[in-house]
ModelCIF file with pLDDT and N, C-alpha, C, O atoms, coordinates in Angstrom:
data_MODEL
#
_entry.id   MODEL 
#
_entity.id                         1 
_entity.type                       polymer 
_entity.pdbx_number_of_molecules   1 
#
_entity_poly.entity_id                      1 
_entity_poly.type                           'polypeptide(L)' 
_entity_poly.nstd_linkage                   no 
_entity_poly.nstd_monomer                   no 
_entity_poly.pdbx_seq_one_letter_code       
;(UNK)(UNK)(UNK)(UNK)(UNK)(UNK)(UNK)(UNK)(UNK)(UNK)(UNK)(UNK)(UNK)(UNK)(UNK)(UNK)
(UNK)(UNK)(UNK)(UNK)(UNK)(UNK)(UNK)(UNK)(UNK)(UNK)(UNK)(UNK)(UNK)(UNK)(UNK)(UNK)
(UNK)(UNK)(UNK)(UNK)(UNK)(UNK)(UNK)(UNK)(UNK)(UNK)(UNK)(UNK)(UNK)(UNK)(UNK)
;
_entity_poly.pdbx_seq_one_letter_code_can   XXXXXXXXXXXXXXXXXXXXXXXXXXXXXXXXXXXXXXXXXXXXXXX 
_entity_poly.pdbx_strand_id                 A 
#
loop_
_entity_poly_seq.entity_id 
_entity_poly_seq.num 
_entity_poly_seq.mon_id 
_entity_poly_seq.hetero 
1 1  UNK n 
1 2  UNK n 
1 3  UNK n 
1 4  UNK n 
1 5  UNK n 
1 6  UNK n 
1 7  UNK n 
1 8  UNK n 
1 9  UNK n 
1 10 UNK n 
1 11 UNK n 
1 12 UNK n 
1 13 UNK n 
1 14 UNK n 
1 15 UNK n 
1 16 UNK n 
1 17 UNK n 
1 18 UNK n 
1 19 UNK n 
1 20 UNK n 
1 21 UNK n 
1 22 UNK n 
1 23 UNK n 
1 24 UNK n 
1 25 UNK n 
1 26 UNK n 
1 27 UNK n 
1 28 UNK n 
1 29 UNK n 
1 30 UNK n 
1 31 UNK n 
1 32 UNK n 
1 33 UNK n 
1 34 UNK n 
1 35 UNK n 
1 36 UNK n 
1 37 UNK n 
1 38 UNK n 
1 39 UNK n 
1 40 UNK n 
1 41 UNK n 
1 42 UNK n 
1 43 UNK n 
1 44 UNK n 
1 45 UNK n 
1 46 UNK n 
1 47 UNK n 
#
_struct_asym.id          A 
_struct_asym.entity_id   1 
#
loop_
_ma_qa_metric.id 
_ma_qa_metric.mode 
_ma_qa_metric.name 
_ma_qa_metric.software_group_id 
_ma_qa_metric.type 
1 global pLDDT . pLDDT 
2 local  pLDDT . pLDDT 
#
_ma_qa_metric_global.metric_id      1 
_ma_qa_metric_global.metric_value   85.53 
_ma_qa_metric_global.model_id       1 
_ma_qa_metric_global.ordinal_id     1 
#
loop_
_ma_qa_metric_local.label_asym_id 
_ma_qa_metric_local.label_comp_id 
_ma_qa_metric_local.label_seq_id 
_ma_qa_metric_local.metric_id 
_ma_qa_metric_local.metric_value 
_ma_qa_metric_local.model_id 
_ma_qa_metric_local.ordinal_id 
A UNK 1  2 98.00 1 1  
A UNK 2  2 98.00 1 2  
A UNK 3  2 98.00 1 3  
A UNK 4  2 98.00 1 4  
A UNK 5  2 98.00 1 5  
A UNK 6  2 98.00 1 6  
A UNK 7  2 98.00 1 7  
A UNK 8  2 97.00 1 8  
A UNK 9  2 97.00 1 9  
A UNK 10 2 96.00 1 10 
A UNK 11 2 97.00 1 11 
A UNK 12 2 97.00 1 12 
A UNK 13 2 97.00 1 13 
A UNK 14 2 97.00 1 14 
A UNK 15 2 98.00 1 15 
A UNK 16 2 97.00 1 16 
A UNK 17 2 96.00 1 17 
A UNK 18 2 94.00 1 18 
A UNK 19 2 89.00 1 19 
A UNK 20 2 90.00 1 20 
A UNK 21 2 85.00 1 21 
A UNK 22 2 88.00 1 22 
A UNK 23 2 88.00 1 23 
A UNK 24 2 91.00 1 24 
A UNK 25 2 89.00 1 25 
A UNK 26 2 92.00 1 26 
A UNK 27 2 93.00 1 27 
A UNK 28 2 95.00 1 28 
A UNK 29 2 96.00 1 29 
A UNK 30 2 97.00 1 30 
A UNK 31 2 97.00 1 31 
A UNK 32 2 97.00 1 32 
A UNK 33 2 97.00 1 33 
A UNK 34 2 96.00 1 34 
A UNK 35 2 97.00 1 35 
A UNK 36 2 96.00 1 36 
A UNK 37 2 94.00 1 37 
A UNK 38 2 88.00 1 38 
A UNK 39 2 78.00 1 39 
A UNK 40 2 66.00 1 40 
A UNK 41 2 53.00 1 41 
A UNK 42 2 40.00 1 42 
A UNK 43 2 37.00 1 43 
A UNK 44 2 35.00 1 44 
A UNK 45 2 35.00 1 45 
A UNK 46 2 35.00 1 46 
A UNK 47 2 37.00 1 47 
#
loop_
_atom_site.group_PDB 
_atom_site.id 
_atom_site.type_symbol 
_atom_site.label_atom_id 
_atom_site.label_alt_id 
_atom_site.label_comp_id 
_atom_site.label_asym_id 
_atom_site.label_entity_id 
_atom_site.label_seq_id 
_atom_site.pdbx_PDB_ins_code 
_atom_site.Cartn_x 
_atom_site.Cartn_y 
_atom_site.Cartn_z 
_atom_site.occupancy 
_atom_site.B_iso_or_equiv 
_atom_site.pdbx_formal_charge 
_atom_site.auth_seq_id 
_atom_site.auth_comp_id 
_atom_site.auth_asym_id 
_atom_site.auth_atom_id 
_atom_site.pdbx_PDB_model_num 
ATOM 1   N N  . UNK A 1 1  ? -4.113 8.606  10.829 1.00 98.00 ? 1  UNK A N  1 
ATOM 2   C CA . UNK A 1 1  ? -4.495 10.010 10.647 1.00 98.00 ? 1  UNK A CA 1 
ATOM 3   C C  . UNK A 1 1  ? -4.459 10.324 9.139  1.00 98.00 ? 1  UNK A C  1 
ATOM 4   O O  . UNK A 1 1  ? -3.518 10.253 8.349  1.00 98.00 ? 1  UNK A O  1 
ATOM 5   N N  . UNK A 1 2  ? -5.844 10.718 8.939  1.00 98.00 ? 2  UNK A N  1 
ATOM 6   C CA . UNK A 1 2  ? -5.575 10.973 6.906  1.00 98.00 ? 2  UNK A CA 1 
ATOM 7   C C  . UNK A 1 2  ? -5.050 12.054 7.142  1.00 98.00 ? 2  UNK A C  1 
ATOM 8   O O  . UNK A 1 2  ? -5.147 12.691 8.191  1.00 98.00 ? 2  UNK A O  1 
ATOM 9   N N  . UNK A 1 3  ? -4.453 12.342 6.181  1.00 98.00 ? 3  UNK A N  1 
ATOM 10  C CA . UNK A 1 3  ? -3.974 13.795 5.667  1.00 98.00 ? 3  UNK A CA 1 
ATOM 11  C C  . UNK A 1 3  ? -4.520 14.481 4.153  1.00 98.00 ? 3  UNK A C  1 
ATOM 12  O O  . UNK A 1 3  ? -4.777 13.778 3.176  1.00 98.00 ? 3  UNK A O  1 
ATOM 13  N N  . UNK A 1 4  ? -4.618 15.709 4.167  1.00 98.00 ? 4  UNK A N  1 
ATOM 14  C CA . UNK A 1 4  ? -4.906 16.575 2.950  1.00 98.00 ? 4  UNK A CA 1 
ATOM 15  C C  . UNK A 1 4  ? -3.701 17.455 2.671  1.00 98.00 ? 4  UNK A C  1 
ATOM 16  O O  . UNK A 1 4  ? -3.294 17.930 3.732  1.00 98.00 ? 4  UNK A O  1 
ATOM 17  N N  . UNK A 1 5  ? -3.005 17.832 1.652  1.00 98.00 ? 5  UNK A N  1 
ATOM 18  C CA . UNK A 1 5  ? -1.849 18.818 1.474  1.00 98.00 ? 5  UNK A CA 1 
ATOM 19  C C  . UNK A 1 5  ? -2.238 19.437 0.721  1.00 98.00 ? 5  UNK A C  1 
ATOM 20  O O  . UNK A 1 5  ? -2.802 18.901 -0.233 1.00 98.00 ? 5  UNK A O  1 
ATOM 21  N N  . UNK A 1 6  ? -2.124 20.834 0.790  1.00 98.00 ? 6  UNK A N  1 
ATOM 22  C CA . UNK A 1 6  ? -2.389 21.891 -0.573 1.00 98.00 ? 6  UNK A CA 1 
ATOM 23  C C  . UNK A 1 6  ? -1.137 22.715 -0.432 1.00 98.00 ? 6  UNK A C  1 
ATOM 24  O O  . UNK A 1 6  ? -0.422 23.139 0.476  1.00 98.00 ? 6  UNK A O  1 
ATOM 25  N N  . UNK A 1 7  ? -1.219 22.760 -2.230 1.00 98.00 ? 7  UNK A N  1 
ATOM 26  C CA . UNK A 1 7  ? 0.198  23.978 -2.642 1.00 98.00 ? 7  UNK A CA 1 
ATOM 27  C C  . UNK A 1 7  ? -0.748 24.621 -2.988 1.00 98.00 ? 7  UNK A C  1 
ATOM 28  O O  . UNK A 1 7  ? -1.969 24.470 -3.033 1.00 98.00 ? 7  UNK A O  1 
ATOM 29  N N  . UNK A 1 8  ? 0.396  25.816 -3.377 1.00 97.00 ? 8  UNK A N  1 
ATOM 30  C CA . UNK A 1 8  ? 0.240  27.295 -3.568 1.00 97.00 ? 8  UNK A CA 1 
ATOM 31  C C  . UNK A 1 8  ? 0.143  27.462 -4.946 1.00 97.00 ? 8  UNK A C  1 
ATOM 32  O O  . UNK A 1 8  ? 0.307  28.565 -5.467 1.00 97.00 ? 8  UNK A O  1 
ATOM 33  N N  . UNK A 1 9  ? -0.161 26.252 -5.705 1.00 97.00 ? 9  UNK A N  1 
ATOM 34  C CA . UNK A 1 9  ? -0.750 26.720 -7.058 1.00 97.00 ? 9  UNK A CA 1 
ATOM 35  C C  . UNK A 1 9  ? -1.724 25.540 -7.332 1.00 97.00 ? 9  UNK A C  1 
ATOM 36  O O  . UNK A 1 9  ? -1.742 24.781 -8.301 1.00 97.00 ? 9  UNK A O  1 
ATOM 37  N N  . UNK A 1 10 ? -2.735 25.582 -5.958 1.00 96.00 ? 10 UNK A N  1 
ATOM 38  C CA . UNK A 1 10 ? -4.186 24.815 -5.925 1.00 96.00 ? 10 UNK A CA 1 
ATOM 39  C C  . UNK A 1 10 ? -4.137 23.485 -6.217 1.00 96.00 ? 10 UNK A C  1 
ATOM 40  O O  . UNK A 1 10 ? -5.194 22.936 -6.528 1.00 96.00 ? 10 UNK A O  1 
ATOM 41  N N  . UNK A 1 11 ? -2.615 22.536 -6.162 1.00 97.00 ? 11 UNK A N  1 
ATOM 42  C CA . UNK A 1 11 ? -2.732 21.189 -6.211 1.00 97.00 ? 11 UNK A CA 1 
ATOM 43  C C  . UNK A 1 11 ? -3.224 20.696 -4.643 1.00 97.00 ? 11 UNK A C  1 
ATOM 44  O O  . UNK A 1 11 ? -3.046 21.333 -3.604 1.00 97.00 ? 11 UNK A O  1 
ATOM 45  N N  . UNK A 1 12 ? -3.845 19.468 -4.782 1.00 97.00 ? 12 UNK A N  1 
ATOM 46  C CA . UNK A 1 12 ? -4.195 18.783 -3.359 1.00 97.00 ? 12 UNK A CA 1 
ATOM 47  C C  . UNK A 1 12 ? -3.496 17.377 -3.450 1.00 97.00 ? 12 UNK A C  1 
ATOM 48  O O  . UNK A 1 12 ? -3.432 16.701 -4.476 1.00 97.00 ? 12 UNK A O  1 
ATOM 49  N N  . UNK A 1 13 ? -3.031 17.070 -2.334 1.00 97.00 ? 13 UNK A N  1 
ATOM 50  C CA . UNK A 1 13 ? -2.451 15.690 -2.444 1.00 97.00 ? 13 UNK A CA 1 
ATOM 51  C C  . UNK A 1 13 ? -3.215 15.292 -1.175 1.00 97.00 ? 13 UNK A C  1 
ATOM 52  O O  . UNK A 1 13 ? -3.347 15.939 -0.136 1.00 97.00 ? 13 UNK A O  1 
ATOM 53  N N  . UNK A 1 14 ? -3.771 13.861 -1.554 1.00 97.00 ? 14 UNK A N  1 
ATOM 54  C CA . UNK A 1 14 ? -4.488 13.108 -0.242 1.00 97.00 ? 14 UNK A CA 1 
ATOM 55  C C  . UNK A 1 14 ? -3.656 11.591 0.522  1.00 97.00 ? 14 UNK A C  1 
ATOM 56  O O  . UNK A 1 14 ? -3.545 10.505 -0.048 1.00 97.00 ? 14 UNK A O  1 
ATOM 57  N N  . UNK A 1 15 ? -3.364 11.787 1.346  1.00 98.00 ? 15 UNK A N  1 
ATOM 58  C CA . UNK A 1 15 ? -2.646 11.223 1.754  1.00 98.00 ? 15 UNK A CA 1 
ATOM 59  C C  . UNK A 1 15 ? -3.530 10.210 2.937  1.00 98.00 ? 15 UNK A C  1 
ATOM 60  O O  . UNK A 1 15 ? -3.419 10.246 4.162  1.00 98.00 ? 15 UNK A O  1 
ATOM 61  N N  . UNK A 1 16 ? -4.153 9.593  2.352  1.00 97.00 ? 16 UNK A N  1 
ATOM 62  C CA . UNK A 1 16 ? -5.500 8.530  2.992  1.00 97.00 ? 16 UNK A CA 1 
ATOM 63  C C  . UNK A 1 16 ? -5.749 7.072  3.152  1.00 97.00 ? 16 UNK A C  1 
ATOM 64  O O  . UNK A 1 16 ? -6.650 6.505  3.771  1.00 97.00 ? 16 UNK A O  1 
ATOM 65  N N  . UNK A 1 17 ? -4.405 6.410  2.216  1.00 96.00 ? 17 UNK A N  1 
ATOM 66  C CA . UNK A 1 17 ? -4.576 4.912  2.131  1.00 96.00 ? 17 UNK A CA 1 
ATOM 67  C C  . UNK A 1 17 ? -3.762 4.570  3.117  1.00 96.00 ? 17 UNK A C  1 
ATOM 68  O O  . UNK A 1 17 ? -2.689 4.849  3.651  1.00 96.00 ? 17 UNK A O  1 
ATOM 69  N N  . UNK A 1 18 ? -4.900 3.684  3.169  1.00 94.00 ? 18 UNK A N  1 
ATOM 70  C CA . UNK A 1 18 ? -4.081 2.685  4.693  1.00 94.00 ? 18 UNK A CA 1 
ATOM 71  C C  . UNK A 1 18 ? -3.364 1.520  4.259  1.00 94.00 ? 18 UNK A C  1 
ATOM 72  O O  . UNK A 1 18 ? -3.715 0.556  3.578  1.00 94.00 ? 18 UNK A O  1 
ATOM 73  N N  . UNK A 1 19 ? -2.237 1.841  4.829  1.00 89.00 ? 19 UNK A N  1 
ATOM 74  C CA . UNK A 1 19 ? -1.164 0.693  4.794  1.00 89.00 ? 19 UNK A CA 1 
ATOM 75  C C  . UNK A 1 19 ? -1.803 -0.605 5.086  1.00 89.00 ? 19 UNK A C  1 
ATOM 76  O O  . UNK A 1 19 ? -2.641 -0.913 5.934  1.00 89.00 ? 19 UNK A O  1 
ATOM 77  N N  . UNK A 1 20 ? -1.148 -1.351 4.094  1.00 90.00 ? 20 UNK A N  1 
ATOM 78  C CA . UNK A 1 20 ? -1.665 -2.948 4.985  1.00 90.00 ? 20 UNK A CA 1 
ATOM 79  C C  . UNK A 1 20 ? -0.544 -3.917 5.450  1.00 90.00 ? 20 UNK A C  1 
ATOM 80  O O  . UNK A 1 20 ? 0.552  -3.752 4.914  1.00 90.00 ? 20 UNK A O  1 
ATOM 81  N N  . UNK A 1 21 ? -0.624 -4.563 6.053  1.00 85.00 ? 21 UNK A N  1 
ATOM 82  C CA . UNK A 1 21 ? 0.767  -5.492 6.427  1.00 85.00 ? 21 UNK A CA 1 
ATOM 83  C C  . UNK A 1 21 ? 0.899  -6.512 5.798  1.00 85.00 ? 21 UNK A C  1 
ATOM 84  O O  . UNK A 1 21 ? 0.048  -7.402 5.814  1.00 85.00 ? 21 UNK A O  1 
ATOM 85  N N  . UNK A 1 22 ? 1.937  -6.568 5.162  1.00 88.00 ? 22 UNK A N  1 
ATOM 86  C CA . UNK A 1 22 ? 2.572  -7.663 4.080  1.00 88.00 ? 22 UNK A CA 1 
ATOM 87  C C  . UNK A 1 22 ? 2.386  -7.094 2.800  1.00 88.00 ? 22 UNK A C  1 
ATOM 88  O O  . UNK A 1 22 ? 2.624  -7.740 1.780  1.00 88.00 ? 22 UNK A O  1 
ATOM 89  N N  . UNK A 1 23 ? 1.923  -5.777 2.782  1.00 88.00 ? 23 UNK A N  1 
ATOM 90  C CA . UNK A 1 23 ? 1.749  -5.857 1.287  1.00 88.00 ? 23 UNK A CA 1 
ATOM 91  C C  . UNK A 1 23 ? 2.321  -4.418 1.155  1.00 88.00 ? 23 UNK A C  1 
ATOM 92  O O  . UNK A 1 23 ? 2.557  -3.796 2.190  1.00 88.00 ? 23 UNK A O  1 
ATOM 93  N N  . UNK A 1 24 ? 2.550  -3.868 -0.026 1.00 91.00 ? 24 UNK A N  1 
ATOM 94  C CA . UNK A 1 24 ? 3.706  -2.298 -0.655 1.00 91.00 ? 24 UNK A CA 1 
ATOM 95  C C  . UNK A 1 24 ? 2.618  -1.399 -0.327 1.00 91.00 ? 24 UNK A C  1 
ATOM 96  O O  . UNK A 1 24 ? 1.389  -1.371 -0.385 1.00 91.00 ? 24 UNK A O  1 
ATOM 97  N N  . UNK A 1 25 ? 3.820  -0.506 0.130  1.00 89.00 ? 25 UNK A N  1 
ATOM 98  C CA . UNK A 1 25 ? 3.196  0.838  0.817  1.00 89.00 ? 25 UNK A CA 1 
ATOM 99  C C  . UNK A 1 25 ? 2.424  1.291  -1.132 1.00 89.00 ? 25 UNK A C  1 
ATOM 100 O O  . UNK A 1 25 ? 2.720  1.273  -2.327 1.00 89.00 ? 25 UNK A O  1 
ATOM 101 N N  . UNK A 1 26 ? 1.138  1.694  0.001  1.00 92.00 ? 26 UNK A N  1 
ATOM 102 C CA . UNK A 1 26 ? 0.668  2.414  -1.046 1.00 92.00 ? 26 UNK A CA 1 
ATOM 103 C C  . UNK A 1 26 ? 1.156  3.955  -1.783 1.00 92.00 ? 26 UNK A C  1 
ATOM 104 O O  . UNK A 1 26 ? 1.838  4.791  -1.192 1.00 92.00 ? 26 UNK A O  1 
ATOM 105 N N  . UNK A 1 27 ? 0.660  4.094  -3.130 1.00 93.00 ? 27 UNK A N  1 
ATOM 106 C CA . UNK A 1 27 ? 1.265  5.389  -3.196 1.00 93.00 ? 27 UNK A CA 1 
ATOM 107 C C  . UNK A 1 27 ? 1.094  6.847  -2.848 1.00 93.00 ? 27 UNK A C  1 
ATOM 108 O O  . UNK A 1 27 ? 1.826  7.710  -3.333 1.00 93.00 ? 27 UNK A O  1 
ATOM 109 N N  . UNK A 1 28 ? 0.061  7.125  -1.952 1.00 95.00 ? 28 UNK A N  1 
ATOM 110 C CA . UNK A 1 28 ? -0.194 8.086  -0.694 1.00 95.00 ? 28 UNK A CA 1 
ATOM 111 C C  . UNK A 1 28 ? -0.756 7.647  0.350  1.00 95.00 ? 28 UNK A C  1 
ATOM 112 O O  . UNK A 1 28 ? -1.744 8.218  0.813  1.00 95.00 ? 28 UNK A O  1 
ATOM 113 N N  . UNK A 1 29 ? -0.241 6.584  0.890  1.00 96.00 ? 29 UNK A N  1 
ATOM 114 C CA . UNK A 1 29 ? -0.231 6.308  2.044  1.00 96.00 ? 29 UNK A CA 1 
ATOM 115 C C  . UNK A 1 29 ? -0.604 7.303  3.601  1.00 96.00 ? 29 UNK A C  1 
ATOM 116 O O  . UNK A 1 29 ? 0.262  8.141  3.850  1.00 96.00 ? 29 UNK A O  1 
ATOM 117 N N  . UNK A 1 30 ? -1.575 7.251  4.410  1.00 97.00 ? 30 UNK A N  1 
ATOM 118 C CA . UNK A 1 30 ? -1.968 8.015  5.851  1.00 97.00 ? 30 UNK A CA 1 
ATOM 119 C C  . UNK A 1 30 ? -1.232 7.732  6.545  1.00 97.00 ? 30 UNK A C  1 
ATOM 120 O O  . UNK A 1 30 ? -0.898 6.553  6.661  1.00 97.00 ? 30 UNK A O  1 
ATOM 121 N N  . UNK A 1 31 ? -0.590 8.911  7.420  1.00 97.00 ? 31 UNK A N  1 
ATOM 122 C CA . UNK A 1 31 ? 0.147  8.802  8.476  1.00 97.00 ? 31 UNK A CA 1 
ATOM 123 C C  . UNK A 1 31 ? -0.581 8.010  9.332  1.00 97.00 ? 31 UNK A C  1 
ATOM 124 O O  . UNK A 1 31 ? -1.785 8.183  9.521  1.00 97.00 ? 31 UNK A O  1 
ATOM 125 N N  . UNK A 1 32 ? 0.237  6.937  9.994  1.00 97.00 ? 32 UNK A N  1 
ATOM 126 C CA . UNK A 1 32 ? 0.254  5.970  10.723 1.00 97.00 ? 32 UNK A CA 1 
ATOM 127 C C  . UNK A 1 32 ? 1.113  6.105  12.108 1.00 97.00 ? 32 UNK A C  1 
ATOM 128 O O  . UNK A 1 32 ? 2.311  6.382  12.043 1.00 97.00 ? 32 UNK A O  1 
ATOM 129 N N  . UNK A 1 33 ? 0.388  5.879  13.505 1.00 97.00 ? 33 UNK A N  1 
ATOM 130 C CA . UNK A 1 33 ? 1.357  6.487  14.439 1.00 97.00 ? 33 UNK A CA 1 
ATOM 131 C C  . UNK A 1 33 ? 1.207  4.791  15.374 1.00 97.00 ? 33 UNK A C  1 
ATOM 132 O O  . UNK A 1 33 ? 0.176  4.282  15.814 1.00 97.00 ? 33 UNK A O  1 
ATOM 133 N N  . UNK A 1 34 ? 2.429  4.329  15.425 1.00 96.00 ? 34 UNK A N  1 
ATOM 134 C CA . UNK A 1 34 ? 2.514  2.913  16.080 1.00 96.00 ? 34 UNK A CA 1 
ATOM 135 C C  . UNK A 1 34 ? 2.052  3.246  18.020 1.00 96.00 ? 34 UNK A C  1 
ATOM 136 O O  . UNK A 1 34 ? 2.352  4.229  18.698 1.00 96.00 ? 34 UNK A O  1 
ATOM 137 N N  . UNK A 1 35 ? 1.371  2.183  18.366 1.00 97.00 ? 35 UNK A N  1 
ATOM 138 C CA . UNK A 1 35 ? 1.490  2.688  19.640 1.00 97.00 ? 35 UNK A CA 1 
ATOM 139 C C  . UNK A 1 35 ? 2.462  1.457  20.542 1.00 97.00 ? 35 UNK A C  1 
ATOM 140 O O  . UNK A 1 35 ? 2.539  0.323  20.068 1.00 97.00 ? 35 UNK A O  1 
ATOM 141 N N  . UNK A 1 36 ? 2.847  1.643  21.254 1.00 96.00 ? 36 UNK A N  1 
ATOM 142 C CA . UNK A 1 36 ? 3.911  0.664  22.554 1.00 96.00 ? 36 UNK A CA 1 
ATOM 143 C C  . UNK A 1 36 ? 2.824  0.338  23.524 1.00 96.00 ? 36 UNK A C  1 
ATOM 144 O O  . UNK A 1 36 ? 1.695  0.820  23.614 1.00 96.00 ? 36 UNK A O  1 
ATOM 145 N N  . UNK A 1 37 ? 3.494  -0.711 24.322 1.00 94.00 ? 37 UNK A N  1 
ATOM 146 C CA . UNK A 1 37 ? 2.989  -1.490 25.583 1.00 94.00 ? 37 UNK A CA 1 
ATOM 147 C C  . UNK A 1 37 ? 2.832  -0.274 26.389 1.00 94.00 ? 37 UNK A C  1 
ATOM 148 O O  . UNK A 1 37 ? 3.573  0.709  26.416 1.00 94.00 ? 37 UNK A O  1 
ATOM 149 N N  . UNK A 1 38 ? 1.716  -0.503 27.061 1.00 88.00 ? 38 UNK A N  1 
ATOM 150 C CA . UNK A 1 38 ? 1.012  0.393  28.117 1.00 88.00 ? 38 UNK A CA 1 
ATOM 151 C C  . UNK A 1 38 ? 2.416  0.554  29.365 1.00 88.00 ? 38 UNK A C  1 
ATOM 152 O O  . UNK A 1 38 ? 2.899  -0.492 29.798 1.00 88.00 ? 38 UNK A O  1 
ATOM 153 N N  . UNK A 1 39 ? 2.885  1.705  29.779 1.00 78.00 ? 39 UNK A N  1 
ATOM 154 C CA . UNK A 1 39 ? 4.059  1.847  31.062 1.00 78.00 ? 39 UNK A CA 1 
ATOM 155 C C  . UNK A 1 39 ? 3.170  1.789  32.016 1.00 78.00 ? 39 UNK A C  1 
ATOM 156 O O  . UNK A 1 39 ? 1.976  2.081  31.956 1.00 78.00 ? 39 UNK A O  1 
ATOM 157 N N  . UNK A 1 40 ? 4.080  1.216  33.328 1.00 66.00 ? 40 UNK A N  1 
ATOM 158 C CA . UNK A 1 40 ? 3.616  1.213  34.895 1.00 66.00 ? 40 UNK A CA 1 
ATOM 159 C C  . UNK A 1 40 ? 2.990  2.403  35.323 1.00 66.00 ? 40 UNK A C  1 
ATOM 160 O O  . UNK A 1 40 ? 3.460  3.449  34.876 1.00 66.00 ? 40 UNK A O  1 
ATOM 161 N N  . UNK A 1 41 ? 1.989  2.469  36.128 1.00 53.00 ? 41 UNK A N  1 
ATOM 162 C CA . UNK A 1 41 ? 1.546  3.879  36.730 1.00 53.00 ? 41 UNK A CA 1 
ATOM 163 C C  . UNK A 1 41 ? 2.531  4.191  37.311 1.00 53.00 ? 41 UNK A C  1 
ATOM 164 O O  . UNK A 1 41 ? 3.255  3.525  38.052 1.00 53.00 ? 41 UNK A O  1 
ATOM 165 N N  . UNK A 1 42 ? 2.615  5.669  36.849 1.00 40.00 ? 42 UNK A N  1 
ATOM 166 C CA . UNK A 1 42 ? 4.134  6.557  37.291 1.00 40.00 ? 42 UNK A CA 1 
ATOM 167 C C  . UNK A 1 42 ? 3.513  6.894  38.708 1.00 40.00 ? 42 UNK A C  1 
ATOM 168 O O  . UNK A 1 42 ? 4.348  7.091  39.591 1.00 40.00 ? 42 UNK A O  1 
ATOM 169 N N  . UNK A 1 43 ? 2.128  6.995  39.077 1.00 37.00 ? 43 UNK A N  1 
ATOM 170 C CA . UNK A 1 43 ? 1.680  8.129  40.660 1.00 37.00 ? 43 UNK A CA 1 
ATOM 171 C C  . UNK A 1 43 ? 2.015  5.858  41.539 1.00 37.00 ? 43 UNK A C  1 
ATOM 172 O O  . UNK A 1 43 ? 2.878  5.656  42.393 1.00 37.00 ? 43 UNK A O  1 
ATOM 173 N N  . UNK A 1 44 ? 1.184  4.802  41.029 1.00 35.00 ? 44 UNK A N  1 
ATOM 174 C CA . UNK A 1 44 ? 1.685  3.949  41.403 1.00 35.00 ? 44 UNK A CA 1 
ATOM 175 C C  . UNK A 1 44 ? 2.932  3.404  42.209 1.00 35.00 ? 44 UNK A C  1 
ATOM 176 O O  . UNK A 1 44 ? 3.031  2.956  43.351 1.00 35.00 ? 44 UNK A O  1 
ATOM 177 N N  . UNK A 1 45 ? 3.864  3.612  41.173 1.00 35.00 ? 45 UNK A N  1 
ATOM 178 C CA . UNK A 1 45 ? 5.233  3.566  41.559 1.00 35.00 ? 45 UNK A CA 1 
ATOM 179 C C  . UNK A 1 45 ? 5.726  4.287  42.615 1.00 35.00 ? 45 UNK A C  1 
ATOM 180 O O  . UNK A 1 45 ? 6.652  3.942  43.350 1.00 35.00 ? 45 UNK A O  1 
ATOM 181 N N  . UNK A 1 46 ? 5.096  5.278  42.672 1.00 35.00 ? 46 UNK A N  1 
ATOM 182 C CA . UNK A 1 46 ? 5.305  6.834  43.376 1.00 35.00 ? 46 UNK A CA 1 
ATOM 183 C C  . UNK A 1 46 ? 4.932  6.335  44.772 1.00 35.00 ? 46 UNK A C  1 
ATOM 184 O O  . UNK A 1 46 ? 5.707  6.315  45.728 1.00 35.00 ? 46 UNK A O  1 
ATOM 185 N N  . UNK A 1 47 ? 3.511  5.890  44.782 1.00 37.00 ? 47 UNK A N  1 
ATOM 186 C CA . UNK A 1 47 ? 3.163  5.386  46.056 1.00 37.00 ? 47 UNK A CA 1 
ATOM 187 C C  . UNK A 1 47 ? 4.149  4.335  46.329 1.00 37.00 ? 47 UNK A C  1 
ATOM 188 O O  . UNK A 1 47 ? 4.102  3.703  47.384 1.00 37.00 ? 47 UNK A O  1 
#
């Protein structure tokens, strides 16, 4: 997810580089949201 930030005295910070693996976080780095192993169907189970 990129991000844009604005203050209140018209600075913008972009927060857009994509991390890479093995190598240093960049210096405004994009939020990055990890995802997990898919869970069992909960209505599945249910049945």
């Amino acid at each position: 997810f990129k991000a844009i930030q604005t203050y209140s005295n018209k600075e913008v910070v972009r927060w857009i580089e994509v991390p890479q693996e093995g190598q240093d976080e960049p210096d405004t780095p994009a939020p990055v949201l990890k995802l997990s192993a898919a869970e069992d169907d909960a209505h599945g189970a249910s049945g």
